[in-house]
C-alpha atoms as a PDB file:
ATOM      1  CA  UNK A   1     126.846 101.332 136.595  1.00  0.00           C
ATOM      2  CA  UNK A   2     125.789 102.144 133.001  1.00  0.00           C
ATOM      3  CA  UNK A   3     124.331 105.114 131.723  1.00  0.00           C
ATOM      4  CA  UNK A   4     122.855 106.211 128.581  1.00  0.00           C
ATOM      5  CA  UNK A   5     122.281 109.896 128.113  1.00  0.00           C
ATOM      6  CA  UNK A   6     120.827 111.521 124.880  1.00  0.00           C
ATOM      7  CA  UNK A   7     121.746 114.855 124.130  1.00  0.00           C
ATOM      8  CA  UNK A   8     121.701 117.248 121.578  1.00  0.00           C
ATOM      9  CA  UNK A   9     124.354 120.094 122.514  1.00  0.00           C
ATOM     10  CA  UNK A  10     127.453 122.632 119.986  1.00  0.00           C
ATOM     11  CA  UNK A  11     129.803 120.603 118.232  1.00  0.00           C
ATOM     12  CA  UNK A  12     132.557 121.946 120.471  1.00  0.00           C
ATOM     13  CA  UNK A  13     130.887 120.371 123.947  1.00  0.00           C
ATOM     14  CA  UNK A  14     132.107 116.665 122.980  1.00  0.00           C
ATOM     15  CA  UNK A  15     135.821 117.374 123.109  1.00  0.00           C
ATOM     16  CA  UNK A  16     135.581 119.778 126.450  1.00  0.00           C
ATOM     17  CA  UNK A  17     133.183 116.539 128.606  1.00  0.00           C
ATOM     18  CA  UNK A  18     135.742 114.279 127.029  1.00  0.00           C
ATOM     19  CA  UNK A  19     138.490 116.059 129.098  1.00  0.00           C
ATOM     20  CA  UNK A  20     136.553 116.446 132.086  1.00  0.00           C
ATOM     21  CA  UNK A  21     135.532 112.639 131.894  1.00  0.00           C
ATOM     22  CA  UNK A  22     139.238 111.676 131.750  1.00  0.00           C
ATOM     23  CA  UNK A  23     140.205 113.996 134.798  1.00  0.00           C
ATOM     24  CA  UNK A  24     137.032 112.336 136.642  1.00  0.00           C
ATOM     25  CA  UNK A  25     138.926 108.918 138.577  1.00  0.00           C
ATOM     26  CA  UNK A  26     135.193 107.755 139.070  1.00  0.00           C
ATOM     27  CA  UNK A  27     135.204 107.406 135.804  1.00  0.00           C
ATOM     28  CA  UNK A  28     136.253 104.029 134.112  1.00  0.00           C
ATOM     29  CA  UNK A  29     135.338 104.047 130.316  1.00  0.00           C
ATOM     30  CA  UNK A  30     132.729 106.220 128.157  1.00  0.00           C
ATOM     31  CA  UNK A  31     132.037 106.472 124.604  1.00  0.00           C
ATOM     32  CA  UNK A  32     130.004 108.760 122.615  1.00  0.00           C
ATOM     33  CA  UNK A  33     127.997 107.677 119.659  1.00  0.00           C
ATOM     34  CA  UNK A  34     126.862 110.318 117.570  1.00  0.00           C
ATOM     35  CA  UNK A  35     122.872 109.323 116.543  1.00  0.00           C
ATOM     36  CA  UNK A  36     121.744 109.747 113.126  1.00  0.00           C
ATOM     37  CA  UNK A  37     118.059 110.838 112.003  1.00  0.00           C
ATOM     38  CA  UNK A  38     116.857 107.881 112.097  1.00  0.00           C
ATOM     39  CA  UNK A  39     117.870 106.561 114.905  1.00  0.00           C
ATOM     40  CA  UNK A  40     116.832 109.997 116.582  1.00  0.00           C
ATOM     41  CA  UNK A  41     113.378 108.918 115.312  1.00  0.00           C
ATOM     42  CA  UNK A  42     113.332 105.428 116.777  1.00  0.00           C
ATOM     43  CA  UNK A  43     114.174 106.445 120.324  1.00  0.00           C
ATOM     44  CA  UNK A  44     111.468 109.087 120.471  1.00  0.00           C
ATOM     45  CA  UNK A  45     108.552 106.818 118.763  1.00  0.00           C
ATOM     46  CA  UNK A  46     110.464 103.717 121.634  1.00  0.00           C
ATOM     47  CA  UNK A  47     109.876 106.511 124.323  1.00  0.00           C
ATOM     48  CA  UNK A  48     105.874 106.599 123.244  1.00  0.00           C
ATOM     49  CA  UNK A  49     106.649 110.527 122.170  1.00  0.00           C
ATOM     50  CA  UNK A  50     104.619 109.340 119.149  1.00  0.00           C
ATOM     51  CA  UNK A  51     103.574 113.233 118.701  1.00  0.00           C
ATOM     52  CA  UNK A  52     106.959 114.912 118.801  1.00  0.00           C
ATOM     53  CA  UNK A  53     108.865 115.797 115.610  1.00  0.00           C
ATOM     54  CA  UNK A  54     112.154 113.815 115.810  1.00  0.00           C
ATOM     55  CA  UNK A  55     114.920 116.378 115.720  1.00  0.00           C
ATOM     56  CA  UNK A  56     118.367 115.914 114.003  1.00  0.00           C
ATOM     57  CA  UNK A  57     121.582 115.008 116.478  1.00  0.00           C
ATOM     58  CA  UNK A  58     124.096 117.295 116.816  1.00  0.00           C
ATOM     59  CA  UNK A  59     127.129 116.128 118.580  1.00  0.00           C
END
């Protein structure tokens, strides 16, 4: 199963789910892509949120 999850959370809260991802034996592989402004834009005008000010990522 795949999952795609889009976040915006402290800079610190990558390396502390990293570590609980690697204790988790459900878990196989992950890998976090930090999203840049624009492609924070083109998920939210993909999504139809055509109204909503794109915010910045923060990883």
């Amino acid at each position: 199963m795949y999952l795609v999850l889009e976040y915006t959370a402290p800079s610190d809260f990558n390396d502390k789910l990293k570590i609980q991802l690697n204790r988790d034996e459900n878990v196989l592989r992950y890998m976090f892509t930090k999203l840049d402004k624009h492609a924070v834009a083109y998920n939210t005008r993909k999504k139809g949120n055509y109204d909503a000010e794109p915010k910045t990522a923060e990883a």
